[in-house]
PDB file of N, CA and C in Angstrom:
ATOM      1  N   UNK A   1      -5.540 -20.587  44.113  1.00  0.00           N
ATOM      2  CA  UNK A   1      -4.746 -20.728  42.921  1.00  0.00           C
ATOM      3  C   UNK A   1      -3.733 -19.583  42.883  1.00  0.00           C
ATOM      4  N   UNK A   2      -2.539 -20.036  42.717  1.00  0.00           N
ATOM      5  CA  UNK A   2      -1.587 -18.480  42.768  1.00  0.00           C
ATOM      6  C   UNK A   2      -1.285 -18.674  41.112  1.00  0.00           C
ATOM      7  N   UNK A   3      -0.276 -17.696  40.909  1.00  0.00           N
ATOM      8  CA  UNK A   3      -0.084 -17.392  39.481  1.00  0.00           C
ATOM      9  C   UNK A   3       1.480 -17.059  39.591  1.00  0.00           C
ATOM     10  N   UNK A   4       2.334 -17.798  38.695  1.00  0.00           N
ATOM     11  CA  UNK A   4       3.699 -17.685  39.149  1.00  0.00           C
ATOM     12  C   UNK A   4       4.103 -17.292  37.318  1.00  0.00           C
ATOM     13  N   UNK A   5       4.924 -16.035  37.089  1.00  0.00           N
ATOM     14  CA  UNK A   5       5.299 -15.609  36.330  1.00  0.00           C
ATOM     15  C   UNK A   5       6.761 -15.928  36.331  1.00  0.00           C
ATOM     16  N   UNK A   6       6.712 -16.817  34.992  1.00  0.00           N
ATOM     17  CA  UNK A   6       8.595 -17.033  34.441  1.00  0.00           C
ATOM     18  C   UNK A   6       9.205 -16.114  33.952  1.00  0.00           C
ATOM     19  N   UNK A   7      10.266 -16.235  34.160  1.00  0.00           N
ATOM     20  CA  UNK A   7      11.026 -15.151  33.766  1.00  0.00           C
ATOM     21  C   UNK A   7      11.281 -14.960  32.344  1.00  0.00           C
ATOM     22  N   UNK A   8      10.884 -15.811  31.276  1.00  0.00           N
ATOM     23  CA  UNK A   8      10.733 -16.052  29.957  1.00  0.00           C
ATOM     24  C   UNK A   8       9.102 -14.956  30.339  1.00  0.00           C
ATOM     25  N   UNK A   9       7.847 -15.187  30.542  1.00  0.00           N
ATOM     26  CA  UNK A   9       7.634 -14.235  30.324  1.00  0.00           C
ATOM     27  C   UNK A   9       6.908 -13.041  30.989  1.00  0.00           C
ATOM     28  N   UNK A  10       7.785 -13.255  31.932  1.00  0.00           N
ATOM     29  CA  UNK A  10       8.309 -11.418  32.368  1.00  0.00           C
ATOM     30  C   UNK A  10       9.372 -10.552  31.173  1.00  0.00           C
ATOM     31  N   UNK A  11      10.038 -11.258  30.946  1.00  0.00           N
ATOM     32  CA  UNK A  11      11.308 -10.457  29.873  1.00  0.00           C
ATOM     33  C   UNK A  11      10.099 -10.520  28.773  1.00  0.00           C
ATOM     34  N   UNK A  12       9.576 -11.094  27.885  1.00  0.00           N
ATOM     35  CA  UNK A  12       8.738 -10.888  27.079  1.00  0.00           C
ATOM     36  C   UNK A  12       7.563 -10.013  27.300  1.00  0.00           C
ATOM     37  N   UNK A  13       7.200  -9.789  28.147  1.00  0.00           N
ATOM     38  CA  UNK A  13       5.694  -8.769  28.940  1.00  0.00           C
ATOM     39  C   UNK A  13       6.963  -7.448  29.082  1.00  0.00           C
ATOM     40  N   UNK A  14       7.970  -7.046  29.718  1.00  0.00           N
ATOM     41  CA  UNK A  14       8.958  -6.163  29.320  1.00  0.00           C
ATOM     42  C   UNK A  14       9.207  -5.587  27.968  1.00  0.00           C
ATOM     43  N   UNK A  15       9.538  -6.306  27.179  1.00  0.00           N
ATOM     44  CA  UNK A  15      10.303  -6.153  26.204  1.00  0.00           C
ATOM     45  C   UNK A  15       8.876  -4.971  25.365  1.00  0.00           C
ATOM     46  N   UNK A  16       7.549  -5.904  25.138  1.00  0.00           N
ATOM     47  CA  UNK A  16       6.817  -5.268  24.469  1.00  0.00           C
ATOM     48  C   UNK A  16       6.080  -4.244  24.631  1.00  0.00           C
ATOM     49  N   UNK A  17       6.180  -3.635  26.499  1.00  0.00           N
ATOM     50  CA  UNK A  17       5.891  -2.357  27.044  1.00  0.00           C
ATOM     51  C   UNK A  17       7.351  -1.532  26.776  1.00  0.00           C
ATOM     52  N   UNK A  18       8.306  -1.660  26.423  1.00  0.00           N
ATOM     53  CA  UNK A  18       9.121  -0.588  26.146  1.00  0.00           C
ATOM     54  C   UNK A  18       8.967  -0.139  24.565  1.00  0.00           C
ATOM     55  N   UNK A  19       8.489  -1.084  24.092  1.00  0.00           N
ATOM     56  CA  UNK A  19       8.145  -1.075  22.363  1.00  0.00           C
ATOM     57  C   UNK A  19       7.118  -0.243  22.446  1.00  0.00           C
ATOM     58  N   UNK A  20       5.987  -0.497  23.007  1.00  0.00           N
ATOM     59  CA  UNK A  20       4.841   0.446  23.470  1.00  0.00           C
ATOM     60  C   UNK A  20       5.187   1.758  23.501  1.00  0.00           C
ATOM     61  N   UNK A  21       6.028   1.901  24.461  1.00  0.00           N
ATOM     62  CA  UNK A  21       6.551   3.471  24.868  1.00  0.00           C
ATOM     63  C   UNK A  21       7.432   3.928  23.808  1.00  0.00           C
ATOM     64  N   UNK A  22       8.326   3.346  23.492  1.00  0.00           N
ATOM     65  CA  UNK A  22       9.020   3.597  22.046  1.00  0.00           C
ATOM     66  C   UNK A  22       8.065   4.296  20.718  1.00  0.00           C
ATOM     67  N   UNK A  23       7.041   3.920  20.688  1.00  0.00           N
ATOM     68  CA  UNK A  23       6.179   3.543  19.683  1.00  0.00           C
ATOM     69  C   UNK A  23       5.392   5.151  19.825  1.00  0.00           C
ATOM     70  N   UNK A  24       4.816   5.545  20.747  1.00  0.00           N
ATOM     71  CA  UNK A  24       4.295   6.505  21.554  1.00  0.00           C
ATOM     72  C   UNK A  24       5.189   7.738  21.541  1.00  0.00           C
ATOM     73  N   UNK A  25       6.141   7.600  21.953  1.00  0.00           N
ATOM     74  CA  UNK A  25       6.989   8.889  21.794  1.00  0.00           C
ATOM     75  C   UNK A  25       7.642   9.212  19.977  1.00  0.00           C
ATOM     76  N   UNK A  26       7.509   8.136  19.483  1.00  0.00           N
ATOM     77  CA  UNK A  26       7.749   8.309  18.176  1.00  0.00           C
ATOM     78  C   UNK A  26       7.220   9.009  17.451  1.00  0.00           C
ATOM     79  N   UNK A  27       5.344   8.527  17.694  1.00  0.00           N
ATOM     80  CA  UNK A  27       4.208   9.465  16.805  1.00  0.00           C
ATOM     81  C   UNK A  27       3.987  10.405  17.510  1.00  0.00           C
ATOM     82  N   UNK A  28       4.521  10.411  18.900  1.00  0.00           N
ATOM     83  CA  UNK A  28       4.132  12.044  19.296  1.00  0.00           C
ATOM     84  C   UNK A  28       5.213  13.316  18.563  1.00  0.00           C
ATOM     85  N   UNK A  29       6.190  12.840  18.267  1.00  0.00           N
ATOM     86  CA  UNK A  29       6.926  13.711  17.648  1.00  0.00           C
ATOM     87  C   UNK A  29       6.765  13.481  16.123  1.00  0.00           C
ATOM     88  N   UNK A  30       6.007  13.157  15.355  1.00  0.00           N
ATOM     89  CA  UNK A  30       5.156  13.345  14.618  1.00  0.00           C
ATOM     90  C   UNK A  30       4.540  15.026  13.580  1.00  0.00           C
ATOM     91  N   UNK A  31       4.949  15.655  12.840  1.00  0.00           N
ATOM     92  CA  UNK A  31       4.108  16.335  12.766  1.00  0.00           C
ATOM     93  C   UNK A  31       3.352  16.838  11.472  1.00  0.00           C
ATOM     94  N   UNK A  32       1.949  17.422  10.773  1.00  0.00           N
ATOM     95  CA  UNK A  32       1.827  17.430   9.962  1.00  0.00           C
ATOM     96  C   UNK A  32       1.895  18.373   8.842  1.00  0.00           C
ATOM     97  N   UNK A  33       2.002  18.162   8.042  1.00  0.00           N
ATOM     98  CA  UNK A  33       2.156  19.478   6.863  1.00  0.00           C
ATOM     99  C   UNK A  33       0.561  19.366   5.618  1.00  0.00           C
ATOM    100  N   UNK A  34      -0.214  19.843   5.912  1.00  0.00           N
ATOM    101  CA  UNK A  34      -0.999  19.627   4.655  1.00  0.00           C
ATOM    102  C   UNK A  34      -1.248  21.110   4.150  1.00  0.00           C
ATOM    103  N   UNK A  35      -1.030  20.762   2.367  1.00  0.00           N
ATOM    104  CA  UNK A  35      -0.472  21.564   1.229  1.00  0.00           C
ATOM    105  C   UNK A  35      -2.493  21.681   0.565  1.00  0.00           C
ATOM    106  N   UNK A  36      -2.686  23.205   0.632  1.00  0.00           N
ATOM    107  CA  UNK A  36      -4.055  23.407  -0.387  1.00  0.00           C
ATOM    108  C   UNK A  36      -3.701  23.093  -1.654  1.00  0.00           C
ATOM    109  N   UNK A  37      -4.363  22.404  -2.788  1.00  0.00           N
ATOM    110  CA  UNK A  37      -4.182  22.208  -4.129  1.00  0.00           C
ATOM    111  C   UNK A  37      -4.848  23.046  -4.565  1.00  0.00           C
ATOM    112  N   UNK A  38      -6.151  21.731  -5.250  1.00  0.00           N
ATOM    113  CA  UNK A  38      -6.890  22.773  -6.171  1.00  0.00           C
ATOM    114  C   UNK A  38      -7.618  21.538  -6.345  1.00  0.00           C
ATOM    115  N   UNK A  39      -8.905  21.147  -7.207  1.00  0.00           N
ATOM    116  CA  UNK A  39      -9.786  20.264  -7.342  1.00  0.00           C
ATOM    117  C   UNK A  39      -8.530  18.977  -7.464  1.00  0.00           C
ATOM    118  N   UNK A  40      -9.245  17.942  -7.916  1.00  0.00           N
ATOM    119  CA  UNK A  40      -8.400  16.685  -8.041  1.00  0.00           C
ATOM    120  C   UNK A  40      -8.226  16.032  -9.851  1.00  0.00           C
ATOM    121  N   UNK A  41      -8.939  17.240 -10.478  1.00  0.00           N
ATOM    122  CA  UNK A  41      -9.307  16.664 -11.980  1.00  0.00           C
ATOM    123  C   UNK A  41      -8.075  17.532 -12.747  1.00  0.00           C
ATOM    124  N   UNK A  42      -7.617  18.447 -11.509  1.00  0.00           N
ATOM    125  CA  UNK A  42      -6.458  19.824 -12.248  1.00  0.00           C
ATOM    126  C   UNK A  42      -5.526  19.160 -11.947  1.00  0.00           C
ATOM    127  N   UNK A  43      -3.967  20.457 -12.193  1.00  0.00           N
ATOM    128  CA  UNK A  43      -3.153  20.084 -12.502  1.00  0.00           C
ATOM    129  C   UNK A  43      -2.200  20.084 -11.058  1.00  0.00           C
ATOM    130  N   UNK A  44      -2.850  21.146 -10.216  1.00  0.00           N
ATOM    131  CA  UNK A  44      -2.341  21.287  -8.586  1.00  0.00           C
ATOM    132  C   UNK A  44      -2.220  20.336  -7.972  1.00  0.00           C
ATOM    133  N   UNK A  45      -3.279  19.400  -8.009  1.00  0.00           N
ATOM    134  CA  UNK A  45      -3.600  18.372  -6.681  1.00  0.00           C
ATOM    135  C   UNK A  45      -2.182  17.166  -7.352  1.00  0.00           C
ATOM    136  N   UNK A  46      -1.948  16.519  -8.521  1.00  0.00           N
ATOM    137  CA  UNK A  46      -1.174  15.938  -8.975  1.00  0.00           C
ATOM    138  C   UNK A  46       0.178  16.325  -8.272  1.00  0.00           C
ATOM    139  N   UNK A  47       0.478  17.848  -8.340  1.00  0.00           N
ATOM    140  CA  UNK A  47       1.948  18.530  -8.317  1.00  0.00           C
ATOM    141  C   UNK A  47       2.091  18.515  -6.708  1.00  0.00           C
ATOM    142  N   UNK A  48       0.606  18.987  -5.896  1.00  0.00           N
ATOM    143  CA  UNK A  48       1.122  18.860  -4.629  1.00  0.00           C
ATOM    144  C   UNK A  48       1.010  17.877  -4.146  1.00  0.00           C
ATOM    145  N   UNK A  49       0.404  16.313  -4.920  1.00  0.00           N
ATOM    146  CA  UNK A  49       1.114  15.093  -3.753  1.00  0.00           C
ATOM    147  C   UNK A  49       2.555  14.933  -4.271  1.00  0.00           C
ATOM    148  N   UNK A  50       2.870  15.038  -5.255  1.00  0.00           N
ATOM    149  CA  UNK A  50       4.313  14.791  -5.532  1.00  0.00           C
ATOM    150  C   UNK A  50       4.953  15.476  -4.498  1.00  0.00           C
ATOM    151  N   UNK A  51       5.144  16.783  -4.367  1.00  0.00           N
ATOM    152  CA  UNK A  51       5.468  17.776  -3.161  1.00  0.00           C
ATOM    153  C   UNK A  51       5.620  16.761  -1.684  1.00  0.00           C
ATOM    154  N   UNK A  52       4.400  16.398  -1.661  1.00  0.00           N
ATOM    155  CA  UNK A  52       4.116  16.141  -0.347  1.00  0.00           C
ATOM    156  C   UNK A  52       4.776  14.536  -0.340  1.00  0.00           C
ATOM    157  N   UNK A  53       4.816  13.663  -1.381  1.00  0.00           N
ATOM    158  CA  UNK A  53       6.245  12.549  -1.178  1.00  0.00           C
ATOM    159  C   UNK A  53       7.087  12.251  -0.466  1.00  0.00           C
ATOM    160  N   UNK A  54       7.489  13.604  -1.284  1.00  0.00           N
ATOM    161  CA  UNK A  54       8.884  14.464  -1.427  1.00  0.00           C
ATOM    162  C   UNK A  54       9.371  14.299  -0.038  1.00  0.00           C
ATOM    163  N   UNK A  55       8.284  15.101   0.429  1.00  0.00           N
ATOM    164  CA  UNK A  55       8.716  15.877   1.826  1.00  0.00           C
ATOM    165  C   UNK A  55       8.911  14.814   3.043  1.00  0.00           C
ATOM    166  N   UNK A  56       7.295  13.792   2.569  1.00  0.00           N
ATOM    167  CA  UNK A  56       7.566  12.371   3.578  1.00  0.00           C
ATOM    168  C   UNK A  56       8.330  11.734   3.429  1.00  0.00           C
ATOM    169  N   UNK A  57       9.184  11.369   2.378  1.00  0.00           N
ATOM    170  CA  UNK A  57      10.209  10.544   2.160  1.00  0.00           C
ATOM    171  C   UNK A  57      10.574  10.318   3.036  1.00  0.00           C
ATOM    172  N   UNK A  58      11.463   8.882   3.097  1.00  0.00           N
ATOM    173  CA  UNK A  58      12.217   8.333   4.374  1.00  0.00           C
ATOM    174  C   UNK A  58      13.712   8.938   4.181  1.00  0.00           C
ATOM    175  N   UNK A  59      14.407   8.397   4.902  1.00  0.00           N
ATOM    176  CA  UNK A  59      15.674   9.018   4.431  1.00  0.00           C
ATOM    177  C   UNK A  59      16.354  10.154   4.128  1.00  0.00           C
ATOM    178  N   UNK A  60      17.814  10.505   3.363  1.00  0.00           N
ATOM    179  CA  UNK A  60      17.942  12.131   3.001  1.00  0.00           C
ATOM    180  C   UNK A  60      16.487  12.767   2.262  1.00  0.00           C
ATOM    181  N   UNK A  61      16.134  12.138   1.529  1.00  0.00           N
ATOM    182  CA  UNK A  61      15.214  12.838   0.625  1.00  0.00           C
ATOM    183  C   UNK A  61      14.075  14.014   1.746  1.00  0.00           C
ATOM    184  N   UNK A  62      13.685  13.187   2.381  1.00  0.00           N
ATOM    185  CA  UNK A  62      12.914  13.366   2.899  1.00  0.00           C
ATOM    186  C   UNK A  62      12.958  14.782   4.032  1.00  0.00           C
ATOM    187  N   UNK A  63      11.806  15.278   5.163  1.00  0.00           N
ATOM    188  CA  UNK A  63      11.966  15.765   6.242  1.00  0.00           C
ATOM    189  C   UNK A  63      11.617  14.935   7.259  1.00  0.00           C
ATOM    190  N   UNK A  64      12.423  14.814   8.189  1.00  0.00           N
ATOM    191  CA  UNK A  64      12.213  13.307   9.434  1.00  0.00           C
ATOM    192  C   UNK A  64      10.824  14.496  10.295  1.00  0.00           C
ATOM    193  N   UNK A  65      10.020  13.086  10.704  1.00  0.00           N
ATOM    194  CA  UNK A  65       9.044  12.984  11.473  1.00  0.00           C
ATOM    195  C   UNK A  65       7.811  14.199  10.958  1.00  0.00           C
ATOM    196  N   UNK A  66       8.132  14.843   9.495  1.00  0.00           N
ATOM    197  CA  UNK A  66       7.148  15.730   8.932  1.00  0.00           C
ATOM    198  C   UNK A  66       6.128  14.636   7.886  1.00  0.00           C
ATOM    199  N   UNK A  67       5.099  14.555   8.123  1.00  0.00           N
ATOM    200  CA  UNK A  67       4.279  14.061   7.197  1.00  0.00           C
ATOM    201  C   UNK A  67       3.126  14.890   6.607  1.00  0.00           C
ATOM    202  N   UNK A  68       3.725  15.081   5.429  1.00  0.00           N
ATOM    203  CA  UNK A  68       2.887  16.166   4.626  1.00  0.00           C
ATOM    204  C   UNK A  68       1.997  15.668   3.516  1.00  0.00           C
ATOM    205  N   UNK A  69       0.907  16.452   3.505  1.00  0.00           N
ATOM    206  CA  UNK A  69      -0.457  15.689   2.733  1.00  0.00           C
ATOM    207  C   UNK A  69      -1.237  16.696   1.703  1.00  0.00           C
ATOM    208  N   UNK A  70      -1.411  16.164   0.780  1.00  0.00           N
ATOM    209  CA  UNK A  70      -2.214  16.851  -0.381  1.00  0.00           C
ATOM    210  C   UNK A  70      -3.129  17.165  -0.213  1.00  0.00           C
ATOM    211  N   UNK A  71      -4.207  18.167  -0.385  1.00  0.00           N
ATOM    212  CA  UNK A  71      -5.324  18.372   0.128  1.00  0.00           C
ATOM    213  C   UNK A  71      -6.353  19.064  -1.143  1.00  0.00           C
ATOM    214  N   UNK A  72      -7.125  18.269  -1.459  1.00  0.00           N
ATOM    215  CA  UNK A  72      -8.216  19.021  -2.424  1.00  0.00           C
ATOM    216  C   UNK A  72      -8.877  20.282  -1.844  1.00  0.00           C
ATOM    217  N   UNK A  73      -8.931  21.512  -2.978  1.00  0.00           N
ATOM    218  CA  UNK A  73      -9.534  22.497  -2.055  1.00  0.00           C
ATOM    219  C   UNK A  73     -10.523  22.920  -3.447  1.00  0.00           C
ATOM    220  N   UNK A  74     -11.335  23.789  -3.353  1.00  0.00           N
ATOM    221  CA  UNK A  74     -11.936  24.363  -4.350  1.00  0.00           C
ATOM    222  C   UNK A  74     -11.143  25.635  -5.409  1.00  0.00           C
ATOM    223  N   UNK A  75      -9.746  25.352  -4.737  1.00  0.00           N
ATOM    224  CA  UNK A  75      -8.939  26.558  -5.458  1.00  0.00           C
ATOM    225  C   UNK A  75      -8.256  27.786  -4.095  1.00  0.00           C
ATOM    226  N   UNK A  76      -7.751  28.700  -5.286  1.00  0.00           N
ATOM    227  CA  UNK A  76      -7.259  29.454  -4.305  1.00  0.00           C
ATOM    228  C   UNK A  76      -7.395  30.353  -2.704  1.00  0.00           C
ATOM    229  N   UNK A  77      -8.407  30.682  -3.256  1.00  0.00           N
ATOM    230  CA  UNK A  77      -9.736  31.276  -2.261  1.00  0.00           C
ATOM    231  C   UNK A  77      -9.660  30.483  -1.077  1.00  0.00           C
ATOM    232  N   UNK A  78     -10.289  29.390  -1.621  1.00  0.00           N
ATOM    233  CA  UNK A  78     -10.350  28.403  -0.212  1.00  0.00           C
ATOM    234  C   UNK A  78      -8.776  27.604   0.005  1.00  0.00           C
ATOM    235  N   UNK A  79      -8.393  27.999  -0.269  1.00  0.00           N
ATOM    236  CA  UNK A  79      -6.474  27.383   0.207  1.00  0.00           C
ATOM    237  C   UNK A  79      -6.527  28.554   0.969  1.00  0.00           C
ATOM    238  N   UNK A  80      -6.449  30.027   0.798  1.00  0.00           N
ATOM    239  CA  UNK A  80      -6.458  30.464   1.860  1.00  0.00           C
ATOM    240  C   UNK A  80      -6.948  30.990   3.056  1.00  0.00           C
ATOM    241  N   UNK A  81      -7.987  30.910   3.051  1.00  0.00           N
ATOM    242  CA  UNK A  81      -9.459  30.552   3.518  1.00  0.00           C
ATOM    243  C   UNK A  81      -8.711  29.446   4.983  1.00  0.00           C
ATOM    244  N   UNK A  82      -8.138  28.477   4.145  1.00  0.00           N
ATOM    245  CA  UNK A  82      -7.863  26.896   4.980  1.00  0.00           C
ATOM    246  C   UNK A  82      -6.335  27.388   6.043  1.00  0.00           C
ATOM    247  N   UNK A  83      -5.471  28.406   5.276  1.00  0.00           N
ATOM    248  CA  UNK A  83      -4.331  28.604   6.127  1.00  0.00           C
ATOM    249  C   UNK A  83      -4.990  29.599   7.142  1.00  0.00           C
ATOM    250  N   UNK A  84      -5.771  30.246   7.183  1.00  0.00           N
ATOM    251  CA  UNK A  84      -6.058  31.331   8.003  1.00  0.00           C
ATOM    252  C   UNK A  84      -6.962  30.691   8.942  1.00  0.00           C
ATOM    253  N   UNK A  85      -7.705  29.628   8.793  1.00  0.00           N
ATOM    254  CA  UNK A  85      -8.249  29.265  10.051  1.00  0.00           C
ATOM    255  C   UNK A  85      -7.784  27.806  10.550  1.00  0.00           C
ATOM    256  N   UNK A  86      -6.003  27.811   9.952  1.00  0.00           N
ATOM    257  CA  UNK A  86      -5.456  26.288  11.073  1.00  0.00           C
ATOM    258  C   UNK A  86      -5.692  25.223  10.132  1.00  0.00           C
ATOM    259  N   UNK A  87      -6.556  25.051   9.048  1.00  0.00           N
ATOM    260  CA  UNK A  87      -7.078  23.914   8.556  1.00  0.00           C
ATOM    261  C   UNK A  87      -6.174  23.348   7.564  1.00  0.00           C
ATOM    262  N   UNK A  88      -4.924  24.103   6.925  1.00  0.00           N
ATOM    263  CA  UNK A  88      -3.957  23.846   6.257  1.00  0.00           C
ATOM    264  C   UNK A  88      -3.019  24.795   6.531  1.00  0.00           C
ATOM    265  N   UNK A  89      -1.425  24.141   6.370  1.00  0.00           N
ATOM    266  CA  UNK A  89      -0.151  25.026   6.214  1.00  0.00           C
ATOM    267  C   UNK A  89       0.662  25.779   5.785  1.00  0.00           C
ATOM    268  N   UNK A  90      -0.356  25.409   4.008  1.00  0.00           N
ATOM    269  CA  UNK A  90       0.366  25.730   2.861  1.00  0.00           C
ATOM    270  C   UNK A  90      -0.338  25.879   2.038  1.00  0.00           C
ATOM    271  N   UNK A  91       0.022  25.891   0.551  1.00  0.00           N
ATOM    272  CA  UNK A  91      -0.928  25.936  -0.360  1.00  0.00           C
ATOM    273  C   UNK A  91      -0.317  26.302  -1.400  1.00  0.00           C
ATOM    274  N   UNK A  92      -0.798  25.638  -2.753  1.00  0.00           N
ATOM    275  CA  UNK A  92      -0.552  26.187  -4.169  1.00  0.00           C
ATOM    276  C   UNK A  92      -1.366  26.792  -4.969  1.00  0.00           C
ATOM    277  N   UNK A  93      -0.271  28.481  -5.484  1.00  0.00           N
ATOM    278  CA  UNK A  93      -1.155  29.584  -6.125  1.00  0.00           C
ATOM    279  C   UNK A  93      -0.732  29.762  -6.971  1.00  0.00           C
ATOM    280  N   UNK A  94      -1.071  29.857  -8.159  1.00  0.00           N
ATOM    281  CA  UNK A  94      -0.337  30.677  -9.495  1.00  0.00           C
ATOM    282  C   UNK A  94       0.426  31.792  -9.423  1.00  0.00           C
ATOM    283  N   UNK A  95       1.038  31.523  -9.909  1.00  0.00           N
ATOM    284  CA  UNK A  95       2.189  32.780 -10.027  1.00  0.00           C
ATOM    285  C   UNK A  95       1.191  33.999 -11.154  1.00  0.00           C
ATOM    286  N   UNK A  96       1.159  33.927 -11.954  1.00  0.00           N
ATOM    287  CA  UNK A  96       0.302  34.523 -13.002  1.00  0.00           C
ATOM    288  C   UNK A  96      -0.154  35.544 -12.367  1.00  0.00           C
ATOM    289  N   UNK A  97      -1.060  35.094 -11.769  1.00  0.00           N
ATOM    290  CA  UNK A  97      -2.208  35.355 -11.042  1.00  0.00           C
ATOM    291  C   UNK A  97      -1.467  37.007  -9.903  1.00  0.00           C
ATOM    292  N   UNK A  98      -0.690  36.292  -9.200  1.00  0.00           N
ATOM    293  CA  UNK A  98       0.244  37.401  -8.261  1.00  0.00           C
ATOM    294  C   UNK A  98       1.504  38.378  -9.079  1.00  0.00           C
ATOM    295  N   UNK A  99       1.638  37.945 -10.103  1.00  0.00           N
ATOM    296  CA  UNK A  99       2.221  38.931 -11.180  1.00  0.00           C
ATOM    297  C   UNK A  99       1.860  39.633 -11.851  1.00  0.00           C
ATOM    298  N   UNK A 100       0.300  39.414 -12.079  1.00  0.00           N
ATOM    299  CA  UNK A 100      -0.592  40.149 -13.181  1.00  0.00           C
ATOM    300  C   UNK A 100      -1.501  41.277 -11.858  1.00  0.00           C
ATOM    301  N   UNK A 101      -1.294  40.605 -10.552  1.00  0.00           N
ATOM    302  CA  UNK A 101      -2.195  41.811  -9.688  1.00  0.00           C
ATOM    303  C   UNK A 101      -3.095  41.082  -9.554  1.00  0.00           C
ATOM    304  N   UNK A 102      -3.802  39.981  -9.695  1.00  0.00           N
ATOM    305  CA  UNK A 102      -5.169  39.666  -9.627  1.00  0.00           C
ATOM    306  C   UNK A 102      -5.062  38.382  -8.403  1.00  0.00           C
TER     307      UNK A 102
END
């Protein structure tokens, strides 16, 4: 039994390995941003998915190929706790807090 490939679909078996590779180099340039909040019942975690929208947005709004993510933390402590060992990028702290010294 031989097996004879048309050229209808060879161009179709083509077409969807360059989509493949397209597809692949796309999410490899990919990268992520996740923002420490604060529990999910406060007022942080609300402010930093908005933030983090923001940032994914498509278009001008946005930063191309940055996808940035909200992240529940137990608070400040552990936001930075999370930047110091890789586990987050960012994080939201009171100002208060760094104005008053504490």
């Amino acid at each position: 039994m031989t097996f004879v490939l048309s050229r209808r679909a060879f161009t179709l078996g083509a077409a969807l390995l360059a989509t493949g590779v397209g597809a692949t180099r796309a999410f490899a340039q990919q990268a992520f941003f996740r923002i420490g909040t604060g529990g999910t019942q406060g007022t942080y975690f609300p402010v930093g998915g908005i933030i983090a929208n923001s940032i994914s947005a498509t278009g001008p709004a946005g930063v191309e190929g940055l996808i940035a993510t909200a992240t529940a933390s137990n608070g400040s402590v552990a936001n930075i706790n999370a930047i110091q060992s890789g586990a987050s990028e960012s994080r939201l702290h009171p100002v208060r807090r760094r104005l008053m010294g504490a």
